[in-house]
N, C-alpha and C. Protein backbone atom coordinates (compact mmCIF):
# COMPACT_ATOMS: atom_id res chain seq x y z
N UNK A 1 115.80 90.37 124.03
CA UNK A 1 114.84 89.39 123.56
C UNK A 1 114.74 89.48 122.03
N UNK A 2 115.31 88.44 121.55
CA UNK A 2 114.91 88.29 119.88
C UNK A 2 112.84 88.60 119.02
N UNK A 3 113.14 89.24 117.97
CA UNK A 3 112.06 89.59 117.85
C UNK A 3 111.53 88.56 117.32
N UNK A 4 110.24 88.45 117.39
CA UNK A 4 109.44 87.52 116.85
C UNK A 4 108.63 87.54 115.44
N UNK A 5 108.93 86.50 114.93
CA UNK A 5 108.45 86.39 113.70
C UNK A 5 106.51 86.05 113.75
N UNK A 6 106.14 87.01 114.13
CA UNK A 6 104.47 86.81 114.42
C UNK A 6 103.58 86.59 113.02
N UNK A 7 103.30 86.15 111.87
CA UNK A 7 102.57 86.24 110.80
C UNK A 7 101.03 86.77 111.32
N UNK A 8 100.55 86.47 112.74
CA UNK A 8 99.29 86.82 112.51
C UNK A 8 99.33 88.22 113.93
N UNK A 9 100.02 89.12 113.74
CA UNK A 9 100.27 89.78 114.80
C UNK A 9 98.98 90.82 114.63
N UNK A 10 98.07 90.67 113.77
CA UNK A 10 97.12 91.79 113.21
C UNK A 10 95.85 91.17 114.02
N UNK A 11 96.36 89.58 114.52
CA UNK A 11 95.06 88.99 114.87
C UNK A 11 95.46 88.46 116.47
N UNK A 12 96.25 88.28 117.15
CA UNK A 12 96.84 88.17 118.15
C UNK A 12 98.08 88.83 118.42
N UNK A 13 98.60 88.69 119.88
CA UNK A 13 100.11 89.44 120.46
C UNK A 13 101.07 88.03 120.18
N UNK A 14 102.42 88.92 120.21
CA UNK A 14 103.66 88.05 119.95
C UNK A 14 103.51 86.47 121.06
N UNK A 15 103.59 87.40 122.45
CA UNK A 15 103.64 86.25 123.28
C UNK A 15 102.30 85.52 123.27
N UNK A 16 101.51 85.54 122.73
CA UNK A 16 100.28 84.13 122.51
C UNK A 16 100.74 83.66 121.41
N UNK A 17 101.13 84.06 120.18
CA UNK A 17 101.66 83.22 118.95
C UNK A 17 102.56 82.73 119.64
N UNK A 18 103.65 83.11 120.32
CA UNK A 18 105.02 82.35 121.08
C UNK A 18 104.50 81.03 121.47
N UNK A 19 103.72 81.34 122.47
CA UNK A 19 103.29 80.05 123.05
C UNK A 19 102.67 79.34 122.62
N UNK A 20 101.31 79.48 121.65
CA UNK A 20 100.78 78.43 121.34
C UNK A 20 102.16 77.67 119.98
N UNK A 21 102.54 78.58 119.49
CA UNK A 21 103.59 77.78 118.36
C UNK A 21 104.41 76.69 119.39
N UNK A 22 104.95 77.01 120.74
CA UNK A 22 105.63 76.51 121.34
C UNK A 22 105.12 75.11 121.59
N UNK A 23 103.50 74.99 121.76
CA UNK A 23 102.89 74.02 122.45
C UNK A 23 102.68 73.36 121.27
N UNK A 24 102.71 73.55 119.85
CA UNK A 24 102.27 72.69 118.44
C UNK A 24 101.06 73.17 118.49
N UNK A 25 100.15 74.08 118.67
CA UNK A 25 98.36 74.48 118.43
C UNK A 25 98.70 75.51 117.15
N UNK A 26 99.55 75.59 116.45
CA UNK A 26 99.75 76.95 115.20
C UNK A 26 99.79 76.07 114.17
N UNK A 27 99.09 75.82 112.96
CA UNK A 27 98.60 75.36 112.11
C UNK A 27 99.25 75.91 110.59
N UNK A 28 100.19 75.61 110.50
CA UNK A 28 101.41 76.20 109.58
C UNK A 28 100.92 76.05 108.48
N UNK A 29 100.10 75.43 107.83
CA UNK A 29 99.37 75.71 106.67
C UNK A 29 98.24 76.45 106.54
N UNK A 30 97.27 76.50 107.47
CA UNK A 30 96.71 77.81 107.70
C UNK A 30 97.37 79.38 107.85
N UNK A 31 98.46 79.30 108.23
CA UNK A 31 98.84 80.33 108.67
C UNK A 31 99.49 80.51 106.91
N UNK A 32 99.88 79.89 106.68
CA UNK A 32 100.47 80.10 104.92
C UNK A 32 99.47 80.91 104.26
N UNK A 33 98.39 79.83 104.49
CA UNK A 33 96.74 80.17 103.48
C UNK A 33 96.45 81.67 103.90
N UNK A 34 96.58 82.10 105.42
CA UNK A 34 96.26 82.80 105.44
C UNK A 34 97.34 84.36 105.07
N UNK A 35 98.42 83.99 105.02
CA UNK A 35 98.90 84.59 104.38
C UNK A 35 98.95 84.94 102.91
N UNK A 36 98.60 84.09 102.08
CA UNK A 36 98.39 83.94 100.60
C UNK A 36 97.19 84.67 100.46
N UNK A 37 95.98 84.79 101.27
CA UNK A 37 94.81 85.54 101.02
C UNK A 37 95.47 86.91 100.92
N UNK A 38 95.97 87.16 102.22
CA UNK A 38 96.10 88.35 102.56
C UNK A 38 97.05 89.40 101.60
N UNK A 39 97.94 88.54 101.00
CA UNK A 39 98.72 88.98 99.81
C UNK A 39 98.14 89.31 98.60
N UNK A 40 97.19 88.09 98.74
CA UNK A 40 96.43 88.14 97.17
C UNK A 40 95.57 89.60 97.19
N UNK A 41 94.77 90.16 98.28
CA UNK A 41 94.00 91.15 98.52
C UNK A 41 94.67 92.23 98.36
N UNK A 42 96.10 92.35 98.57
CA UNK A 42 96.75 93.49 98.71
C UNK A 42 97.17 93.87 97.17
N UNK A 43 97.69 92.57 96.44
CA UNK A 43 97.76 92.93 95.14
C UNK A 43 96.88 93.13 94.14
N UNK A 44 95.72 92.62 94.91
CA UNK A 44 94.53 93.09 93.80
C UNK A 44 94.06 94.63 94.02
N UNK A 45 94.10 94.60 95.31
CA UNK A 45 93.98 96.35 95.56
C UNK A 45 94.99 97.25 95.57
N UNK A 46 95.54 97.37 96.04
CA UNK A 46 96.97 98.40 96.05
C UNK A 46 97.90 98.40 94.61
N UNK A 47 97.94 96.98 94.12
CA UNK A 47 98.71 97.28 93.02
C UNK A 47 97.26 97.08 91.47
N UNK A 48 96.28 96.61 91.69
CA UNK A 48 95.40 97.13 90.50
C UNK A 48 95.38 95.89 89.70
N UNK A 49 95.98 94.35 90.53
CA UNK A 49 96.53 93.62 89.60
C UNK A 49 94.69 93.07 89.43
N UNK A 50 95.06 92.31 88.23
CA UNK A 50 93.86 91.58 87.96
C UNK A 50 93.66 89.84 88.59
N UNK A 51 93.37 89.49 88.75
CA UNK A 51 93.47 88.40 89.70
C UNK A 51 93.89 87.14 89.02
N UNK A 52 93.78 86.47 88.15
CA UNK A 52 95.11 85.70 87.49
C UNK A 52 96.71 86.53 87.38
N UNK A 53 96.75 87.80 87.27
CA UNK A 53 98.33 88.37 87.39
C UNK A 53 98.59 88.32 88.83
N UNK A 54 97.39 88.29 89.59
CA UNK A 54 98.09 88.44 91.08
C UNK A 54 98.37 86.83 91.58
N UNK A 55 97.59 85.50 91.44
CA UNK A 55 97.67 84.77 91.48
C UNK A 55 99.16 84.21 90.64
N UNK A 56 99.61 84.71 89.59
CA UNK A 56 101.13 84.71 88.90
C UNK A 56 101.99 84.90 90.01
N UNK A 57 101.80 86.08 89.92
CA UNK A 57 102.80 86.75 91.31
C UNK A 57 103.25 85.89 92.54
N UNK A 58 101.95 85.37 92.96
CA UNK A 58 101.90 84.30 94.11
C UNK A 58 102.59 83.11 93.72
N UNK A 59 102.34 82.79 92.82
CA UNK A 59 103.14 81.62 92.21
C UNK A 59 104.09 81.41 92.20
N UNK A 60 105.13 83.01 92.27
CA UNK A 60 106.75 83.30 92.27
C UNK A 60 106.94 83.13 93.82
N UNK A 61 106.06 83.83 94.62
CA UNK A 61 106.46 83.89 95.67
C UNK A 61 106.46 82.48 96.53
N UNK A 62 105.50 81.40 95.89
CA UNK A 62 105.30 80.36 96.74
C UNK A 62 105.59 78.90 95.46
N UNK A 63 106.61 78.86 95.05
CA UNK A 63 106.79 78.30 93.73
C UNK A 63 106.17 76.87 93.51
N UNK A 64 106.25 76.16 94.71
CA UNK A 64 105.74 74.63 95.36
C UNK A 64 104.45 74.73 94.96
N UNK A 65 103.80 75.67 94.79
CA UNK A 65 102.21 75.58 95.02
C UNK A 65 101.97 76.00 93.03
N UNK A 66 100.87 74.78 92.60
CA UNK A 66 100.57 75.48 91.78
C UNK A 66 99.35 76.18 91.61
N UNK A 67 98.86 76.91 90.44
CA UNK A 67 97.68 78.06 90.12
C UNK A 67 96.64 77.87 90.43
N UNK A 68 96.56 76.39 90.42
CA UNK A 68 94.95 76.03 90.65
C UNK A 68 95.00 75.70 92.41
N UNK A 69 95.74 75.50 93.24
CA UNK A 69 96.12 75.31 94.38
C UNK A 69 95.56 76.72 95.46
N UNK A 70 96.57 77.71 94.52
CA UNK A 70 96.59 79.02 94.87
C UNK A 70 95.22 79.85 94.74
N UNK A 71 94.95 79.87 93.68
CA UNK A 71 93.17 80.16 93.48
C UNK A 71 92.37 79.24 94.81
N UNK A 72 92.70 78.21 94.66
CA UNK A 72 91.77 77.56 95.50
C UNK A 72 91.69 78.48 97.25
N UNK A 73 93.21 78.51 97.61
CA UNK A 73 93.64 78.52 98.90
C UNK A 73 92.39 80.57 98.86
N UNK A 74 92.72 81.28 97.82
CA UNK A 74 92.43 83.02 98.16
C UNK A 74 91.16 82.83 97.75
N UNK A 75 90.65 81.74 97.15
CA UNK A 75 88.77 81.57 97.04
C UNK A 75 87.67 81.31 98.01
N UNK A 76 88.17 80.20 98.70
CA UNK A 76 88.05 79.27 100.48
C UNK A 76 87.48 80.35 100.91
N UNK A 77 86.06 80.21 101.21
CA UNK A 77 85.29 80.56 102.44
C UNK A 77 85.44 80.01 103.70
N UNK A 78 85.85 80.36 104.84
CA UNK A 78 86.06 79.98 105.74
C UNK A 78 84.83 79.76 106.80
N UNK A 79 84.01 78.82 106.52
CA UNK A 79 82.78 78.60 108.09
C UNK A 79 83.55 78.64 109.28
N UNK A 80 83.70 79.64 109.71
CA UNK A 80 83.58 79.52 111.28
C UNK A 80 82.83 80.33 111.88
């Protein structure tokens, strides 16, 4: 069985991401956003960055998106 590319495996199991991706319920820009938070947090903590250098960083990694985009997406309070 090929492994699965899970992005939110910290928040669900492989085979529920499998399936709901299978059925169209996985929200591929959320799942981006929520990846971009989660990056942004790691480089502000682990590497010491200051948060416009980490937001840089992001910028390389996601080149399509620009600064003010990116700030926006790791600022977003989420109501739920």
């Amino acid at each position: 069985m090929p492994k699965i590319n899970n992005p939110l495996s910290e928040l669900i199991s492989d085979e529920i991401y499998t399936l709901l991706s299978k059925r169209g319920l996985i929200d591929q820009k959320s799942v981006r956003n929520f990846q971009i938070k989660k990056r942004f947090q790691e480089l502000r903590s682990k590497n010491k960055m200051r948060a416009n250098e980490a937001i840089e960083k992001l910028r390389e990694e996601y080149p399509y998106l620009q600064f003010d985009s990116i700030r926006k997406i790791v600022y977003h309070k989420f109501n739920g």
